[in-house]
PDB file of N, CA and C in Angstrom:
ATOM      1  N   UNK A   1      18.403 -59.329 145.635  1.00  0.00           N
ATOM      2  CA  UNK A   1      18.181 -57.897 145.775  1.00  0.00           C
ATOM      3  C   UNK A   1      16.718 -57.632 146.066  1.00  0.00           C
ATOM      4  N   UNK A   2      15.774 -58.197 145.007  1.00  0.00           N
ATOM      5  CA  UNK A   2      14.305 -57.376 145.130  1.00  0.00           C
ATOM      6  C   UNK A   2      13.749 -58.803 145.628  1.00  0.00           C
ATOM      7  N   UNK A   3      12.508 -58.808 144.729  1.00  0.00           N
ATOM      8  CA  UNK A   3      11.783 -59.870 145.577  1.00  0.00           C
ATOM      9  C   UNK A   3      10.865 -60.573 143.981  1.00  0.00           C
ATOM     10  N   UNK A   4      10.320 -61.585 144.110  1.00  0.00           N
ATOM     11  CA  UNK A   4       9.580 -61.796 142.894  1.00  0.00           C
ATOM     12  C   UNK A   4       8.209 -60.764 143.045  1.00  0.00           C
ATOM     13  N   UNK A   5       7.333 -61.409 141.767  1.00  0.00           N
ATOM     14  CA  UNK A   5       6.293 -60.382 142.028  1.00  0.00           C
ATOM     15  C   UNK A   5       5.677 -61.499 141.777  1.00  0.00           C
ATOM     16  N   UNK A   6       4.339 -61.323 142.475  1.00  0.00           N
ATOM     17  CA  UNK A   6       3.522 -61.758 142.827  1.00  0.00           C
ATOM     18  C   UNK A   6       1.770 -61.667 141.901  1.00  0.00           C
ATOM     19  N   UNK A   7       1.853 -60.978 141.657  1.00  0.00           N
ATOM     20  CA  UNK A   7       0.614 -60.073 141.345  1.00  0.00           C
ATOM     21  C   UNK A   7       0.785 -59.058 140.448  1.00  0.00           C
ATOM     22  N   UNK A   8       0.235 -59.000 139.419  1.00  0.00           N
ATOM     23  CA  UNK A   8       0.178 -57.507 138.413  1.00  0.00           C
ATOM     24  C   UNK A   8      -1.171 -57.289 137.861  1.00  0.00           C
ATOM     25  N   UNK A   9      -1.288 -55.844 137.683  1.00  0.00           N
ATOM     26  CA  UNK A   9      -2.610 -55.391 137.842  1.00  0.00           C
ATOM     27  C   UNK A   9      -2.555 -54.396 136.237  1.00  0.00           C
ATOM     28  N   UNK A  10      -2.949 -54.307 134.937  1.00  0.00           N
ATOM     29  CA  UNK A  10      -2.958 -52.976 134.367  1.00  0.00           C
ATOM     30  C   UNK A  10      -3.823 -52.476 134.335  1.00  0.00           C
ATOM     31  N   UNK A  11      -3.217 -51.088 134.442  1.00  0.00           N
ATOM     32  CA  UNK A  11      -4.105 -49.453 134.902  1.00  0.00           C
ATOM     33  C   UNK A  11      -4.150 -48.600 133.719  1.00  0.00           C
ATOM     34  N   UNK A  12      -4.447 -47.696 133.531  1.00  0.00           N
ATOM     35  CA  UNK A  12      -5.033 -46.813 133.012  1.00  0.00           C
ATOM     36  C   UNK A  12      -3.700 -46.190 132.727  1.00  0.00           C
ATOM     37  N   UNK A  13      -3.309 -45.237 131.097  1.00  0.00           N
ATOM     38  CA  UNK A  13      -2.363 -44.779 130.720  1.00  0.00           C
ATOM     39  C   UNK A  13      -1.171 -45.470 130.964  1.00  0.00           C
ATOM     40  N   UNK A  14      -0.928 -47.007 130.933  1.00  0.00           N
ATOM     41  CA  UNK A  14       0.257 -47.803 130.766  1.00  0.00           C
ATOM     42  C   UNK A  14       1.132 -47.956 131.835  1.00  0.00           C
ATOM     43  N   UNK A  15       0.291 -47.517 132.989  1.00  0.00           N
ATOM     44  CA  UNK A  15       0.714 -47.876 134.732  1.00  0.00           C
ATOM     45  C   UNK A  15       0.465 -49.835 134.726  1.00  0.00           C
ATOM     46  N   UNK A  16       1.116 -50.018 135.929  1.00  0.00           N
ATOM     47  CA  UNK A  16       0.770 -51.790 136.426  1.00  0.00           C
ATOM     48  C   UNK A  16       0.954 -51.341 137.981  1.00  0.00           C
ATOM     49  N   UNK A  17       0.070 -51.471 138.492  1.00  0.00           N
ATOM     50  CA  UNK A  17       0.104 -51.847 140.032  1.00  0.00           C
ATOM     51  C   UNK A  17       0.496 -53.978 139.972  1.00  0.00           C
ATOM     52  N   UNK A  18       1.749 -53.772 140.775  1.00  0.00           N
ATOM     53  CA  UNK A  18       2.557 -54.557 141.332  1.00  0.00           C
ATOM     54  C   UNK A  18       2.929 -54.909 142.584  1.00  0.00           C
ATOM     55  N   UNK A  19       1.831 -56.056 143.206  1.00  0.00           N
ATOM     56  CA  UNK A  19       2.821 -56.901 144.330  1.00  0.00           C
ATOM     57  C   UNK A  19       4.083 -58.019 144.383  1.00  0.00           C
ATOM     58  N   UNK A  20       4.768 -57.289 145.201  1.00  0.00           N
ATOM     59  CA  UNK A  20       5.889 -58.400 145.803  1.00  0.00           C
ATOM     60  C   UNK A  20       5.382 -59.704 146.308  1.00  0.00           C
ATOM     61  N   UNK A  21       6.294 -60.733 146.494  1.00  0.00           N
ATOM     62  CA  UNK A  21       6.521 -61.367 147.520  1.00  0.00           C
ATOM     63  C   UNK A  21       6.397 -60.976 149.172  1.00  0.00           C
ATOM     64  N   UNK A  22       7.061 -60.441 148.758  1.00  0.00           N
ATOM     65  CA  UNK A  22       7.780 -59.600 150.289  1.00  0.00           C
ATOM     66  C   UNK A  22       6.281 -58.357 150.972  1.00  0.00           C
ATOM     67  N   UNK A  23       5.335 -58.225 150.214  1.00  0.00           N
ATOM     68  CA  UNK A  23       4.500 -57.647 150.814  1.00  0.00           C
ATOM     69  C   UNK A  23       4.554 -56.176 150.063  1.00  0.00           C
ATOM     70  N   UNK A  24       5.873 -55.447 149.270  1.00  0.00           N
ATOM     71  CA  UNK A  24       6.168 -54.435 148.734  1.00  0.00           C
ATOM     72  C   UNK A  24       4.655 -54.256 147.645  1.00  0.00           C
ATOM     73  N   UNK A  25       4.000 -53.506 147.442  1.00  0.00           N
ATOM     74  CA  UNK A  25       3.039 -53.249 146.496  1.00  0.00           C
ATOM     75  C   UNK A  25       2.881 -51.704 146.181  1.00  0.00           C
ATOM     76  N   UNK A  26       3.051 -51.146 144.480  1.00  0.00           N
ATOM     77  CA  UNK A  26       2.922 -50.143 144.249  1.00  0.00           C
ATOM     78  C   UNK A  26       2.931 -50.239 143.226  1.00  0.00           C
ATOM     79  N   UNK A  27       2.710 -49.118 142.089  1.00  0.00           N
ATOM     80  CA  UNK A  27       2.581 -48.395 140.920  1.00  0.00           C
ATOM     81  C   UNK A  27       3.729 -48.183 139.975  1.00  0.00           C
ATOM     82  N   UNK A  28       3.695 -48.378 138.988  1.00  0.00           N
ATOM     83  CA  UNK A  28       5.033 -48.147 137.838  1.00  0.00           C
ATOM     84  C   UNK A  28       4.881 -47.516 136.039  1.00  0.00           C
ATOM     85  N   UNK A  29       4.794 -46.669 136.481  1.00  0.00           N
ATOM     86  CA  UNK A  29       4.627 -45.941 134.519  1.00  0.00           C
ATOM     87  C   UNK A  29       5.250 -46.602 133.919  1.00  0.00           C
ATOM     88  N   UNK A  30       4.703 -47.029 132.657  1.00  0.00           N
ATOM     89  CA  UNK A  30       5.621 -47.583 131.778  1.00  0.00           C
ATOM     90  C   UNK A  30       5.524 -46.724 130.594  1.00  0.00           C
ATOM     91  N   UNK A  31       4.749 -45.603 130.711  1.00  0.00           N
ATOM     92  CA  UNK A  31       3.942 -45.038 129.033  1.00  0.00           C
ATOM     93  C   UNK A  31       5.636 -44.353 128.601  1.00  0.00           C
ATOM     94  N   UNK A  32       6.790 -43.740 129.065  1.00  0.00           N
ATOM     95  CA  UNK A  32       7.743 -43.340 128.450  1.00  0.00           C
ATOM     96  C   UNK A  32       8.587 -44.536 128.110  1.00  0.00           C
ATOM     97  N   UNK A  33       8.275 -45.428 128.500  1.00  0.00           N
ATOM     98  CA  UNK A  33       9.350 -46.287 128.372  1.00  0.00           C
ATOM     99  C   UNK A  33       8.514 -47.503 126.747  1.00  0.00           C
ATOM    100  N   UNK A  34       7.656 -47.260 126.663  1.00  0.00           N
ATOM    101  CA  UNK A  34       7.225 -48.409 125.499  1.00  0.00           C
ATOM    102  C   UNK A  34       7.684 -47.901 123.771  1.00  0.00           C
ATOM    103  N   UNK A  35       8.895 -48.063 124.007  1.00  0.00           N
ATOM    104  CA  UNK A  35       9.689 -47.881 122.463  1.00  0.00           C
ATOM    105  C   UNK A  35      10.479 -49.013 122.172  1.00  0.00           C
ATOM    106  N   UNK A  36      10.736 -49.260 120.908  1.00  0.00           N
ATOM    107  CA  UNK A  36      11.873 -50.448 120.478  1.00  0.00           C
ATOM    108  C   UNK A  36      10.536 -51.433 120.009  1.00  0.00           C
ATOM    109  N   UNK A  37      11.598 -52.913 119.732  1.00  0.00           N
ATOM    110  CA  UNK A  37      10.582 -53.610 118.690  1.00  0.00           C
ATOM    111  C   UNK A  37       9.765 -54.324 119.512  1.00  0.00           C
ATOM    112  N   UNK A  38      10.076 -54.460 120.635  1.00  0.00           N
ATOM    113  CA  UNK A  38       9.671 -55.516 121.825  1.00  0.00           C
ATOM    114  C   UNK A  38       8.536 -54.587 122.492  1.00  0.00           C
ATOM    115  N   UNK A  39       8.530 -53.724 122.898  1.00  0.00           N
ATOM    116  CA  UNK A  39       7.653 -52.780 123.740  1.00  0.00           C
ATOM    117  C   UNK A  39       7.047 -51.687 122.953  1.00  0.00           C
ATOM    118  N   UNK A  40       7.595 -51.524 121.439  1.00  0.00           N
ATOM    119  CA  UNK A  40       6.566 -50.632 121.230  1.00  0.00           C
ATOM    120  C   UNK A  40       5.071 -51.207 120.457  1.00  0.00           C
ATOM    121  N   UNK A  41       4.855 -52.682 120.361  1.00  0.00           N
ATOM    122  CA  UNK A  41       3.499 -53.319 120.321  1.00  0.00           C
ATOM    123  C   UNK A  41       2.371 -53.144 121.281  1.00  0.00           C
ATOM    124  N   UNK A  42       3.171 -52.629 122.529  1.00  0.00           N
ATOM    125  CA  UNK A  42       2.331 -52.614 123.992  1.00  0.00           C
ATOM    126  C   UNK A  42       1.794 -51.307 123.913  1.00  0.00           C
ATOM    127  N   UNK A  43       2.134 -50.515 123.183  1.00  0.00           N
ATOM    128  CA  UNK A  43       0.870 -49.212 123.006  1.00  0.00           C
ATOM    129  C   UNK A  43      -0.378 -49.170 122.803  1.00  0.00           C
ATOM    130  N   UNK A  44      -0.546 -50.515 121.981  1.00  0.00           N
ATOM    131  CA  UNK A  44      -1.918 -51.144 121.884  1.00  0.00           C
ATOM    132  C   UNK A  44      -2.624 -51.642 123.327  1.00  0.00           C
ATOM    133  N   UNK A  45      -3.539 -51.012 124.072  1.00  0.00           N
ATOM    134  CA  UNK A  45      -3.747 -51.025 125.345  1.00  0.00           C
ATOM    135  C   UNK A  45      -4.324 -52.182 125.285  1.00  0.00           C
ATOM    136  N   UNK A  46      -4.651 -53.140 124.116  1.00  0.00           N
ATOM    137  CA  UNK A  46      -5.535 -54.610 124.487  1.00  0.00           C
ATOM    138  C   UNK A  46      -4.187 -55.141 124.517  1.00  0.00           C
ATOM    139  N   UNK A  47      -3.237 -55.378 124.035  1.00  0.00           N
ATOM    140  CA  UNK A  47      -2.116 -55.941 124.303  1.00  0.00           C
ATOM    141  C   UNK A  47      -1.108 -55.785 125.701  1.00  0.00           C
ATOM    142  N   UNK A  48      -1.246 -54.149 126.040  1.00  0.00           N
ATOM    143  CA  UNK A  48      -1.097 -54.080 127.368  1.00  0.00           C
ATOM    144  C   UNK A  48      -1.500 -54.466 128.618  1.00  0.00           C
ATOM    145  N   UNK A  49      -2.784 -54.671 128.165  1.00  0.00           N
ATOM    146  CA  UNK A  49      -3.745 -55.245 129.441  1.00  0.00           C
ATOM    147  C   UNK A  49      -3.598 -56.976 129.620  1.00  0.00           C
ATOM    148  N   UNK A  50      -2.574 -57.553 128.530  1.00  0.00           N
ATOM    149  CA  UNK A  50      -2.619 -58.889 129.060  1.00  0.00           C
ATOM    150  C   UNK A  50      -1.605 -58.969 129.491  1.00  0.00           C
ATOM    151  N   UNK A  51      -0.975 -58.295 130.069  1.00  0.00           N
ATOM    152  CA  UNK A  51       0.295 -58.399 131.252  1.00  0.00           C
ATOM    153  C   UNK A  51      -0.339 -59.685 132.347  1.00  0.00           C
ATOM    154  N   UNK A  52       1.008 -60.557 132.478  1.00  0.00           N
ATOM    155  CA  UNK A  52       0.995 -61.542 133.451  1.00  0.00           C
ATOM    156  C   UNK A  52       1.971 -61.607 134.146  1.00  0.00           C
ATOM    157  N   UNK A  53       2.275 -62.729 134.949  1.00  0.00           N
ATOM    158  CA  UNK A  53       3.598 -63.210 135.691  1.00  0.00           C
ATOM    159  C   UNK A  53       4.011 -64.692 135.813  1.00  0.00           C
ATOM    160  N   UNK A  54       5.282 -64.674 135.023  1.00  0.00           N
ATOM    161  CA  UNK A  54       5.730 -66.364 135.102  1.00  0.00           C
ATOM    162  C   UNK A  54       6.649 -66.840 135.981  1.00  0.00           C
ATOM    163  N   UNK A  55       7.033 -67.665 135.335  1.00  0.00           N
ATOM    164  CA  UNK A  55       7.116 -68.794 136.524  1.00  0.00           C
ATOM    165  C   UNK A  55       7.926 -68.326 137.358  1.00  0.00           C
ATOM    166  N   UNK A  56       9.333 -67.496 137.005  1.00  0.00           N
ATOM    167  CA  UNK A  56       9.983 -67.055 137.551  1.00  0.00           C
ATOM    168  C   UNK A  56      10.293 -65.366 138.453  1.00  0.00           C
ATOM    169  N   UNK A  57       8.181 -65.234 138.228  1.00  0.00           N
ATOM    170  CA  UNK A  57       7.796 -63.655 139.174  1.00  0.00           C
ATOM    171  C   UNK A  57       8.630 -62.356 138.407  1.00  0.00           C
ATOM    172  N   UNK A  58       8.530 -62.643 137.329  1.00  0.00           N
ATOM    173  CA  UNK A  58       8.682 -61.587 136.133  1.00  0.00           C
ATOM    174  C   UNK A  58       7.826 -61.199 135.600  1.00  0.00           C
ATOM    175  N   UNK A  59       7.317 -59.887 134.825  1.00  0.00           N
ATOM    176  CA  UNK A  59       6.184 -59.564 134.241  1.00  0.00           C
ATOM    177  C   UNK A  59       6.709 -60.119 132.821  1.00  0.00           C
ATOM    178  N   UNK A  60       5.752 -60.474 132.335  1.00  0.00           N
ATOM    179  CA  UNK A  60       5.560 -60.572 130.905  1.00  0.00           C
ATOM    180  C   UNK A  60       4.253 -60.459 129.804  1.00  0.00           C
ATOM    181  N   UNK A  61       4.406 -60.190 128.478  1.00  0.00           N
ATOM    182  CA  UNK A  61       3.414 -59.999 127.539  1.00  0.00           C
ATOM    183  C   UNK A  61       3.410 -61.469 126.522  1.00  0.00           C
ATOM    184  N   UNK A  62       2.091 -61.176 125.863  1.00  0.00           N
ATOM    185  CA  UNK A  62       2.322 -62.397 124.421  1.00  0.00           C
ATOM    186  C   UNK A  62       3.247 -62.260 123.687  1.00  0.00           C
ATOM    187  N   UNK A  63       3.515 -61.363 123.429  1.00  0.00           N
ATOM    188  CA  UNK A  63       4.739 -60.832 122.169  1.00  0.00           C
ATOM    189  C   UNK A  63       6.115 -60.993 122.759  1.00  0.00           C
ATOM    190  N   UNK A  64       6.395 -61.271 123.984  1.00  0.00           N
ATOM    191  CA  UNK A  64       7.761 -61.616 124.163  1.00  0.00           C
ATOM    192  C   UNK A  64       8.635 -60.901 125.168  1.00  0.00           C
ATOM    193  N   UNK A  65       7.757 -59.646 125.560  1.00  0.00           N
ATOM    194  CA  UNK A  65       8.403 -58.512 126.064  1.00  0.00           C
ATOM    195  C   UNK A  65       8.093 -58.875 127.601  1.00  0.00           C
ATOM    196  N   UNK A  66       9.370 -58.779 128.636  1.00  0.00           N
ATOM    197  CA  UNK A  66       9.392 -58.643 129.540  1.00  0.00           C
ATOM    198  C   UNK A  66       9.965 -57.615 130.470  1.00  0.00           C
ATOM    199  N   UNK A  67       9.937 -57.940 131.580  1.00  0.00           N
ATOM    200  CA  UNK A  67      10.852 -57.117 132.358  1.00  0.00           C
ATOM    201  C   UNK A  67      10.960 -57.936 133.717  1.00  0.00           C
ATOM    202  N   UNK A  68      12.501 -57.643 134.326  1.00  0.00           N
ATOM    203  CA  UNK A  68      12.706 -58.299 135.470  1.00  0.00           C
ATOM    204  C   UNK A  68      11.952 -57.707 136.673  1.00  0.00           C
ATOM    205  N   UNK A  69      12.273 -58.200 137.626  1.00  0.00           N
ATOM    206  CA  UNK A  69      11.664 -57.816 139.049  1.00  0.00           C
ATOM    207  C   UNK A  69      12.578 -57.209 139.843  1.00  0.00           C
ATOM    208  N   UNK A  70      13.197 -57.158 140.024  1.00  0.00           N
ATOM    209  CA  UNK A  70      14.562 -56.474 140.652  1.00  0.00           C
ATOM    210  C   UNK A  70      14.389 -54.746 140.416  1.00  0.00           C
ATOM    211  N   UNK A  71      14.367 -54.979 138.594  1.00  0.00           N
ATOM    212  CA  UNK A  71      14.461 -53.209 138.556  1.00  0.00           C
ATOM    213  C   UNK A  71      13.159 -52.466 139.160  1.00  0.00           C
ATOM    214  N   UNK A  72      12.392 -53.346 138.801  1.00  0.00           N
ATOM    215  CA  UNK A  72      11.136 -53.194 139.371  1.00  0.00           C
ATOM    216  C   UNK A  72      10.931 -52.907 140.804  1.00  0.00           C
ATOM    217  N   UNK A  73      11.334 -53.695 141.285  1.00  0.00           N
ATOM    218  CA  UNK A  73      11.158 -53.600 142.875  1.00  0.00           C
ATOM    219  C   UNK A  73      12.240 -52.344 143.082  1.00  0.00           C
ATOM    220  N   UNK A  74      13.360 -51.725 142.900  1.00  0.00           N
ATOM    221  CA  UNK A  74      13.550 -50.692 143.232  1.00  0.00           C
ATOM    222  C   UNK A  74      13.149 -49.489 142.938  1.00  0.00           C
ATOM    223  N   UNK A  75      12.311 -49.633 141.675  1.00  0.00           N
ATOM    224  CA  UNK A  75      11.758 -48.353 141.386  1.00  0.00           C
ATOM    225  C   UNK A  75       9.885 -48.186 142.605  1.00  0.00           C
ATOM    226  N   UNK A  76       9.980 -49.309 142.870  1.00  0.00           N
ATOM    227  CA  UNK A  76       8.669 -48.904 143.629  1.00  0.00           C
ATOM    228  C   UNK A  76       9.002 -48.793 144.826  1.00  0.00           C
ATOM    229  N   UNK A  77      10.160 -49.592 145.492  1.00  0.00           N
ATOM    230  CA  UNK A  77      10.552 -48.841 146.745  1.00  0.00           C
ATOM    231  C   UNK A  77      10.910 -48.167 146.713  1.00  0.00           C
ATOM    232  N   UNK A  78      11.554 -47.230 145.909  1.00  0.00           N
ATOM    233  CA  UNK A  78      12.104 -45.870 146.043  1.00  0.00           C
ATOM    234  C   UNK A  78      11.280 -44.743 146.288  1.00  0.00           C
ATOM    235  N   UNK A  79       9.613 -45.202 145.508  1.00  0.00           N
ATOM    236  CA  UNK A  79       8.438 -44.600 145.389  1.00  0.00           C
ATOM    237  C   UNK A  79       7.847 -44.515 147.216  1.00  0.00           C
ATOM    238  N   UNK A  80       8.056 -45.629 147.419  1.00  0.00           N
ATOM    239  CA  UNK A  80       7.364 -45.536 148.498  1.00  0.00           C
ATOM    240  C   UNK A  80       8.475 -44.853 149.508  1.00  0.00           C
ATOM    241  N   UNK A  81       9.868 -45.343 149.394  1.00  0.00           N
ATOM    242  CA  UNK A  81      10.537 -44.877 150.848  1.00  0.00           C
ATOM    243  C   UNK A  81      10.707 -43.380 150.594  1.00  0.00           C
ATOM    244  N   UNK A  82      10.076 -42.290 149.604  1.00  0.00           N
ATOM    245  CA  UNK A  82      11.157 -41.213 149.834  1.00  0.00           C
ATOM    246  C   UNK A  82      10.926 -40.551 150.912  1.00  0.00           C
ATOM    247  N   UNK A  83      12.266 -39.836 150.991  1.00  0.00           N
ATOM    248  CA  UNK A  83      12.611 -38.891 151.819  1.00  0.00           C
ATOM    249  C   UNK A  83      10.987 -37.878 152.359  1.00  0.00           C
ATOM    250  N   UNK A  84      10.188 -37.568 153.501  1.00  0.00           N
ATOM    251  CA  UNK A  84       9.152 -36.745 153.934  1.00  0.00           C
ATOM    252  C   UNK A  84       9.676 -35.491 154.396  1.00  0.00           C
TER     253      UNK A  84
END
């Protein structure tokens, strides 16, 4: 479906600028979404800021918390293709 990611960047108020594989690169809020036992440690913005990418072009944290690339990649193409 999507593409791996390549590259992650954290931003300011719990954004990650995110490149693809595929060349796709854009922006993703995460600040509504950091609740539960896994993601709500990442409020701590020094813990947020060590966002990486493993082996398998997934984001991930120290504490365990990830997220795939797939959902990812459609929420930023959606960002980029909408409707003008």
């Amino acid at each position: 479906m999507g593409s791996k990611i390549v590259n992650v960047k954290p931003l300011a108020n719990y954004r990650l600028r995110i490149d693809f594989e595929d060349g796709l690169v854009g922006e993703v809020d995460l600040s509504d979404r950091l609740t539960g036992p896994m993601f709500e440690p990442l409020q701590d913005q020094k813990l947020f800021g060590q966002v990486s990418v493993d082996q398998f072009g997934a984001i991930r944290w120290p504490n365990g918390a990830d997220l795939a690339p797939d959902a990812l990649y459609l929420r930023v193409k959606g960002r980029v293709e909408s409707p003008t």
